[in-house]
N, C-alpha and C. Protein backbone atom coordinates (compact mmCIF):
# COMPACT_ATOMS: atom_id res chain seq x y z
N UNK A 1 40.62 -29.18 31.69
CA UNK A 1 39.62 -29.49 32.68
C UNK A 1 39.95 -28.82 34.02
N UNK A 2 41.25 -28.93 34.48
CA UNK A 2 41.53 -28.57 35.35
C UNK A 2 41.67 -26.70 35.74
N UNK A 3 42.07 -25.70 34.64
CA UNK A 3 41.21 -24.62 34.35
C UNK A 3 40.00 -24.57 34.61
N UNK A 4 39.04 -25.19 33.52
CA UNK A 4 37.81 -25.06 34.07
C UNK A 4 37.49 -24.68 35.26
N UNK A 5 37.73 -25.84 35.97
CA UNK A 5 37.78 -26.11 37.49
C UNK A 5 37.80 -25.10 38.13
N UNK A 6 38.95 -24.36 37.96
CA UNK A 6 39.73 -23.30 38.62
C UNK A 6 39.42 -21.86 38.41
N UNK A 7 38.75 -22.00 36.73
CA UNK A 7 38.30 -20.44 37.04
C UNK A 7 37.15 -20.36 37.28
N UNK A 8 36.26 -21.17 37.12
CA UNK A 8 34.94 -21.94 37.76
C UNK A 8 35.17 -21.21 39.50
N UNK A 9 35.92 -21.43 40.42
CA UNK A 9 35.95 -21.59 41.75
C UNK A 9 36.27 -19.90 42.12
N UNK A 10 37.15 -19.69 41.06
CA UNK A 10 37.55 -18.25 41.04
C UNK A 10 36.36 -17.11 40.83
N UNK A 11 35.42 -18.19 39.85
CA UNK A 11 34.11 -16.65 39.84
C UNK A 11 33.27 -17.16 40.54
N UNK A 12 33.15 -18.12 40.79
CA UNK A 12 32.46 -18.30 42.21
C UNK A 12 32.51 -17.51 43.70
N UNK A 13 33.79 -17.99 43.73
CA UNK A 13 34.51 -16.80 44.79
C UNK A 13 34.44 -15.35 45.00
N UNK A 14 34.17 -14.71 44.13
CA UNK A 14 33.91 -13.61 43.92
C UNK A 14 32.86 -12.95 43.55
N UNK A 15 31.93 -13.72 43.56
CA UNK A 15 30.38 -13.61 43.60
C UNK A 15 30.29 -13.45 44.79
N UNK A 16 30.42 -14.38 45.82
CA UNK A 16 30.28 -14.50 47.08
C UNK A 16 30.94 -13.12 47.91
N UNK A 17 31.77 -12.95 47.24
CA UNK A 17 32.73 -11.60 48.24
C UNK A 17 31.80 -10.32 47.48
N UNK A 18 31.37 -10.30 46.72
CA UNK A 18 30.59 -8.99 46.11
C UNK A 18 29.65 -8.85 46.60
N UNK A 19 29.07 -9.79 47.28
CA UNK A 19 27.51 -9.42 47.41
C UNK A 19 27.39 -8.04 48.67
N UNK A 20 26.42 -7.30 48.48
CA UNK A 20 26.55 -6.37 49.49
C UNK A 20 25.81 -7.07 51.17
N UNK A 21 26.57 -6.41 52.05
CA UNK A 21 25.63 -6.48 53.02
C UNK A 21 24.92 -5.44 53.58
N UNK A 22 23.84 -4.89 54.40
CA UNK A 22 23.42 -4.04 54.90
C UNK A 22 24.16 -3.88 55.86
N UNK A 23 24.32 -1.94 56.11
CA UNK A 23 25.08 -1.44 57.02
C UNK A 23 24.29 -1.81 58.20
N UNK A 24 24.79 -1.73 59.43
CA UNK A 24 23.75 -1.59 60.68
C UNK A 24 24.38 -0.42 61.11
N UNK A 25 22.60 0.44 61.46
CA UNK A 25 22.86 1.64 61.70
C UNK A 25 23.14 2.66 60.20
N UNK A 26 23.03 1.91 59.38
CA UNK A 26 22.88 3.08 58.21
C UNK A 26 21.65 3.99 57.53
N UNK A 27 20.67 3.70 58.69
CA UNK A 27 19.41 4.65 58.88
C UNK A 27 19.38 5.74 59.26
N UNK A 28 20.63 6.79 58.91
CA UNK A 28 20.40 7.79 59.56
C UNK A 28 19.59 8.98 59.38
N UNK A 29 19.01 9.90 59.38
CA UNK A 29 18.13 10.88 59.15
C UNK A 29 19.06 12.04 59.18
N UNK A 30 18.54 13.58 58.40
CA UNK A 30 19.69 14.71 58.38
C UNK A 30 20.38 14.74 59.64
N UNK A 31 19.82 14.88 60.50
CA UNK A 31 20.67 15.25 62.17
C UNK A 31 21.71 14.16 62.21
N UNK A 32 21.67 12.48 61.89
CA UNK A 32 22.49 12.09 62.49
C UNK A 32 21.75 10.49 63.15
N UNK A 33 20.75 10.92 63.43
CA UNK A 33 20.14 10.46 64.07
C UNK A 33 19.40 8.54 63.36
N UNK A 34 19.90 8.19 64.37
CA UNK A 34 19.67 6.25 64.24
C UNK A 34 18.21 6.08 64.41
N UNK A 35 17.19 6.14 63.28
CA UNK A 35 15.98 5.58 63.25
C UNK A 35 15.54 4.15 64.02
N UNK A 36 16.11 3.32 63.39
CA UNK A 36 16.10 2.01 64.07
C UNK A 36 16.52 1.75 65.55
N UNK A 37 17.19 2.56 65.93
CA UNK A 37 17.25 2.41 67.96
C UNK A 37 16.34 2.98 68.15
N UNK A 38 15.49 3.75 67.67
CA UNK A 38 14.49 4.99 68.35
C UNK A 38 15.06 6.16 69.14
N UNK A 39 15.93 6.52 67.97
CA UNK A 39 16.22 8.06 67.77
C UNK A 39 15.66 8.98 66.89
N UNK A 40 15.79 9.85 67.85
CA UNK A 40 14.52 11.06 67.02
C UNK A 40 15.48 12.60 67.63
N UNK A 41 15.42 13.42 66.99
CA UNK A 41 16.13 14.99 66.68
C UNK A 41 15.27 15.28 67.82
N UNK A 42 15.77 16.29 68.65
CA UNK A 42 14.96 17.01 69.82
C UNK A 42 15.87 18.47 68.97
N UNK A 43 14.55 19.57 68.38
CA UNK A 43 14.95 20.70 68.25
C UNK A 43 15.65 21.92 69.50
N UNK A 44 15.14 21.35 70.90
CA UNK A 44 15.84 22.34 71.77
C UNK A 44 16.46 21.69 72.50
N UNK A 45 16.95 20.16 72.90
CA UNK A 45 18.41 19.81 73.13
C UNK A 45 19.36 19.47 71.99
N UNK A 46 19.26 20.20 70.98
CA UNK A 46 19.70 19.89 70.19
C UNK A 46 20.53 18.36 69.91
N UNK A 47 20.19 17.49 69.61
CA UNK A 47 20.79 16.18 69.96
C UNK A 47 19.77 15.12 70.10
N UNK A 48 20.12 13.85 69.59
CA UNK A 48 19.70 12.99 69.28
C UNK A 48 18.84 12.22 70.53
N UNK A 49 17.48 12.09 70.49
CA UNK A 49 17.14 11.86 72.20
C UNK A 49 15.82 10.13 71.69
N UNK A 50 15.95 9.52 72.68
CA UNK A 50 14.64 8.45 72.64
C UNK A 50 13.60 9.36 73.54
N UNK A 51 12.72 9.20 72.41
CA UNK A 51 11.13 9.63 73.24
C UNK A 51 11.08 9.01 74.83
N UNK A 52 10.96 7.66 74.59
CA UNK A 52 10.62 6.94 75.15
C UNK A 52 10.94 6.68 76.74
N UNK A 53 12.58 7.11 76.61
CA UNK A 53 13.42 7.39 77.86
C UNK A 53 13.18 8.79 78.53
N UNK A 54 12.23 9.76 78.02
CA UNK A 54 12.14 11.10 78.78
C UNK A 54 11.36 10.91 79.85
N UNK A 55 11.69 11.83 80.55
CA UNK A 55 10.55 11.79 82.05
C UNK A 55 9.05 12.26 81.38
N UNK A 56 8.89 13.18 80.87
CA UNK A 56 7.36 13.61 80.63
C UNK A 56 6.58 12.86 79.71
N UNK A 57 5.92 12.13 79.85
CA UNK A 57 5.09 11.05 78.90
C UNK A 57 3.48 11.41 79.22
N UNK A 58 2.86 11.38 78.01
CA UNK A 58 1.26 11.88 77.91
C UNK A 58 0.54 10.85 77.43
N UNK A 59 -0.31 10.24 78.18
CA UNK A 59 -0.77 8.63 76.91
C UNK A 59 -2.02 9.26 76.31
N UNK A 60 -2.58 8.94 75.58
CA UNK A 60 -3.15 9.47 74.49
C UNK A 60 -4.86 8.99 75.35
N UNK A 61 -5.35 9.81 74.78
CA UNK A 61 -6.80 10.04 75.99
C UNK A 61 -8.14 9.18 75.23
N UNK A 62 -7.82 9.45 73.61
CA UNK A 62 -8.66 8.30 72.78
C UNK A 62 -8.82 7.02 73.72
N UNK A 63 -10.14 6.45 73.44
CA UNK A 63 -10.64 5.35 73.74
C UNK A 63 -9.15 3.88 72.89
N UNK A 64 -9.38 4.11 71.56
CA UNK A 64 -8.42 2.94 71.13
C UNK A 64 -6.95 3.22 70.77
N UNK A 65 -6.43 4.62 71.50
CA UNK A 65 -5.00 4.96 71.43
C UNK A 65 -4.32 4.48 72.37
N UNK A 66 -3.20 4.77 71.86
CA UNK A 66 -1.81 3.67 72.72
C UNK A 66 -0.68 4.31 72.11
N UNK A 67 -0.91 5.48 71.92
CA UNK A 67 0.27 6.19 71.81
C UNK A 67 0.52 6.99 72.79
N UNK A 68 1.76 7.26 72.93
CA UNK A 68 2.06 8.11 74.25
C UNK A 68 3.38 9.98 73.50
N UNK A 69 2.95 10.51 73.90
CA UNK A 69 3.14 11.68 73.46
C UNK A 69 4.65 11.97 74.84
N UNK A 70 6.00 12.34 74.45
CA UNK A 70 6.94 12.88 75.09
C UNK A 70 7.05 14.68 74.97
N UNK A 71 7.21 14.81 76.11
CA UNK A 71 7.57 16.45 76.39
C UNK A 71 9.09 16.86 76.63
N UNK A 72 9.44 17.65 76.51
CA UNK A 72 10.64 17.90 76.87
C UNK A 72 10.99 20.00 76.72
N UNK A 73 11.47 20.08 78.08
CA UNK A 73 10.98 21.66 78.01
C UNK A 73 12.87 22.18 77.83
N UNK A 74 12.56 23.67 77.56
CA UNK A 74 13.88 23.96 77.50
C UNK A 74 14.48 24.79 79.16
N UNK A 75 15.32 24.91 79.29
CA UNK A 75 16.03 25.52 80.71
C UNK A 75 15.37 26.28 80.97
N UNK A 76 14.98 27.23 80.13
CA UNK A 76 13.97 28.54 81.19
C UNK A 76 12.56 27.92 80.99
N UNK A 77 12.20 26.83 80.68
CA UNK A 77 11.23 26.46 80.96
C UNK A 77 9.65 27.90 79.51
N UNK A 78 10.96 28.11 78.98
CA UNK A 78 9.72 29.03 77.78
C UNK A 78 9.43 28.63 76.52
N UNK A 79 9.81 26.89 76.45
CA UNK A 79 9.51 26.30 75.26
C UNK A 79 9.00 25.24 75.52
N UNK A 80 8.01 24.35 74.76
CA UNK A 80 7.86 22.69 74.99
C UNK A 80 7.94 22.43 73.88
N UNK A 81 8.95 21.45 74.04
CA UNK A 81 9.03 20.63 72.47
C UNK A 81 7.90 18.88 72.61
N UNK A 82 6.79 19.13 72.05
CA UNK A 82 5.82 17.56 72.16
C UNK A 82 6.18 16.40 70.89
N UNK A 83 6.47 15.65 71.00
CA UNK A 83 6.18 14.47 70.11
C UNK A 83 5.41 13.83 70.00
N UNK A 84 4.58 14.19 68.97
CA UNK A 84 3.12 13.36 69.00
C UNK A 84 3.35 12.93 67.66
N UNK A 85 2.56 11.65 67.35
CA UNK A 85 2.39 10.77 66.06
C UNK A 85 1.74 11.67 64.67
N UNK A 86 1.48 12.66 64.69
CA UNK A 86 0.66 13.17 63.76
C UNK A 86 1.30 14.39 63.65
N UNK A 87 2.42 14.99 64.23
CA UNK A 87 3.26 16.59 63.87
C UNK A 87 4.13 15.87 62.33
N UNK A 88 4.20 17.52 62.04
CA UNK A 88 5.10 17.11 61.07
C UNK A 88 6.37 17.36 61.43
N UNK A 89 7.02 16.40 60.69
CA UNK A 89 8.68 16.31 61.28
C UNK A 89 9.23 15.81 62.99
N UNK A 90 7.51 14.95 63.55
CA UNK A 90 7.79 14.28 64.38
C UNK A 90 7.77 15.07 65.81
N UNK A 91 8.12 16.36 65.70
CA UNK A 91 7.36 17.19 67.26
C UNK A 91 7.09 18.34 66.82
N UNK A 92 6.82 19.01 67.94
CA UNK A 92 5.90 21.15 67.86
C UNK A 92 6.59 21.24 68.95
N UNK A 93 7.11 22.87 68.74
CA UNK A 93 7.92 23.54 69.30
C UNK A 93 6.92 24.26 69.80
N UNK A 94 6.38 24.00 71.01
CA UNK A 94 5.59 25.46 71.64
C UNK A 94 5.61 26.55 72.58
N UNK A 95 5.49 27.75 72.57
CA UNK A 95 5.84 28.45 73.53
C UNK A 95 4.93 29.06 74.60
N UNK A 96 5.53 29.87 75.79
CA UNK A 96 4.74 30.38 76.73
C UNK A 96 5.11 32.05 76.46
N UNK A 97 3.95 32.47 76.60
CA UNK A 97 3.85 34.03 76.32
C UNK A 97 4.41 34.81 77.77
N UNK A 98 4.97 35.24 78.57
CA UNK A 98 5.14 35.86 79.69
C UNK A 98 5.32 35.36 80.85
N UNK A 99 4.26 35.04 82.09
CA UNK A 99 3.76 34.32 83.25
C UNK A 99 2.76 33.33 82.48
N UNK A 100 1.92 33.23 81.68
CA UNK A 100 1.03 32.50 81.36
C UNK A 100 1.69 30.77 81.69
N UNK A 101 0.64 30.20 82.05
CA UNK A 101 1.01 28.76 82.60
C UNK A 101 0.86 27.43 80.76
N UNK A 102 0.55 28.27 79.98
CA UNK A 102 0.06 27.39 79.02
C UNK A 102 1.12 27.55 78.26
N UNK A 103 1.72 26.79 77.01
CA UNK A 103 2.53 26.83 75.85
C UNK A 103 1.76 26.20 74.60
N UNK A 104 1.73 27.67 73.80
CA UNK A 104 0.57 27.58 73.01
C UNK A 104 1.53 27.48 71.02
N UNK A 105 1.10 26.80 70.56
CA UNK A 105 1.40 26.98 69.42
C UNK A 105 -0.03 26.40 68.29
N UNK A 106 0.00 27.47 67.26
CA UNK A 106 -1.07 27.03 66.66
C UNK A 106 -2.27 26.59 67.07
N UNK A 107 -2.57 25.23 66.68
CA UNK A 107 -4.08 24.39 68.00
C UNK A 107 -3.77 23.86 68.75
N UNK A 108 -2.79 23.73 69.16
CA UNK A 108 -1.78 22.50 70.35
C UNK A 108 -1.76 23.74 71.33
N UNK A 109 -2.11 23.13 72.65
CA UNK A 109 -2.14 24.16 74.14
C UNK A 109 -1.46 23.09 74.82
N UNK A 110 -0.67 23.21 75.32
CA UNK A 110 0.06 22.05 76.84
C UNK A 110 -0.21 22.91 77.79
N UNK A 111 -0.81 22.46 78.78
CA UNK A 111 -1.40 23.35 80.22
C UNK A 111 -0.80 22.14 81.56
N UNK A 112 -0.42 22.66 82.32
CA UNK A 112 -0.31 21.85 83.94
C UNK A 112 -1.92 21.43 83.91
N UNK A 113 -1.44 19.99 84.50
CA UNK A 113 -2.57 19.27 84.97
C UNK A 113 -2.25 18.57 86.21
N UNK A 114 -3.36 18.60 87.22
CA UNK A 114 -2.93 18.03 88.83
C UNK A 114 -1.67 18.34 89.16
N UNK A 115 -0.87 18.01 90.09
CA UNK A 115 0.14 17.99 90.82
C UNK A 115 1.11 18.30 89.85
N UNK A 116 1.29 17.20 89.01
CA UNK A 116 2.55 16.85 88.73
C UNK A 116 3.24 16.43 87.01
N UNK A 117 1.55 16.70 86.58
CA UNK A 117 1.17 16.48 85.17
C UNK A 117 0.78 17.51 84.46
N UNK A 118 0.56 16.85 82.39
CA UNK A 118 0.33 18.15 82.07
C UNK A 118 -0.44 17.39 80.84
N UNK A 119 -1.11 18.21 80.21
CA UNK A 119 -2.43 18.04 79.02
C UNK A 119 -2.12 18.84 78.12
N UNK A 120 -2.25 17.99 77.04
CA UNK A 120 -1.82 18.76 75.68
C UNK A 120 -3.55 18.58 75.28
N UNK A 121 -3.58 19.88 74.39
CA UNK A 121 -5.07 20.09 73.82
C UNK A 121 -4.90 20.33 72.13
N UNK A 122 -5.74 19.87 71.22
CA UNK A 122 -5.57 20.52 69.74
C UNK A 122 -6.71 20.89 70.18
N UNK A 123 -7.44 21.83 69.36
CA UNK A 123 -8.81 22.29 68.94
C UNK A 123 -9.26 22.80 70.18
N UNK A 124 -9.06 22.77 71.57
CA UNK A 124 -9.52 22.47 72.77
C UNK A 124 -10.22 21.40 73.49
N UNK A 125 -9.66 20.30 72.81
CA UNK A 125 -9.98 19.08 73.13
C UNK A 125 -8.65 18.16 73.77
N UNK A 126 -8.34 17.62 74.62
CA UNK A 126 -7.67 16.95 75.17
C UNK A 126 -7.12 15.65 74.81
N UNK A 127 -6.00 15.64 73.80
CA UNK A 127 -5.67 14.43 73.41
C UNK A 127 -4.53 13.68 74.05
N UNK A 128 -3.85 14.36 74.63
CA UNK A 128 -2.93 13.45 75.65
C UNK A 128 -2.90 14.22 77.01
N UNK A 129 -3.10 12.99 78.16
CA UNK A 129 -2.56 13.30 79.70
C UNK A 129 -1.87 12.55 80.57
């Protein structure tokens, strides 16, 4: 009886120690990068960045959107990398041709807007400012 008992407690015991737990933070994506904090790959700082924390933010110009689109340019200022909800792989790498004030890739145009802002266009329509 007293066996019983005992190896009874013993596989008990070790049920309990087997079970797995979830890693935290074991969401990572190829780069590295922690899904669950709201990390996301920036192709031209190379390195793991939150949208959310960048200075350039575009809110989405739709009537029932509420997404907000992050910019982030490179040092000479001849690339924009956008994060918008609908790129694939999460942003577009776009560039500026010469002096031209626009960074054009594909249907996506980012142009200066007012002072201090800037407008991303697909199609030539204005979806974030």
């Amino acid at each position: 009886m007293k066996k019983t008992i005992l190896l009874s407690a013993m596989f008990l015991g070790t049920l309990v120690f087997a079970q797995q737990k979830p890693m935290l933070g074991g969401d990572r994506d190829a780069h590295g990068c922690i899904g669950s904090a709201g990390y996301t790959y920036s192709e031209i700082k190379k390195d793991c960045i939150r949208t959310f924390e960048e200075k350039i933010k575009l809110k989405e110009v739709s009537s029932q959107g509420s997404y907000i689109a992050a910019v982030i340019f490179s040092k000479d200022k001849k690339k924009a990398e956008v994060f918008v909800k609908d790129a694939e792989g999460g942003s577009v790498i776009l560039t500026r041709a010469g002096k031209s004030k626009a960074w054009k890739k594909d249907d996506y145009v980012l142009v200066p807007y007012k002072k201090s802002g800037y407008q991303l266009k697909k199609d030539n329509v204005v979806i974030y400012q």
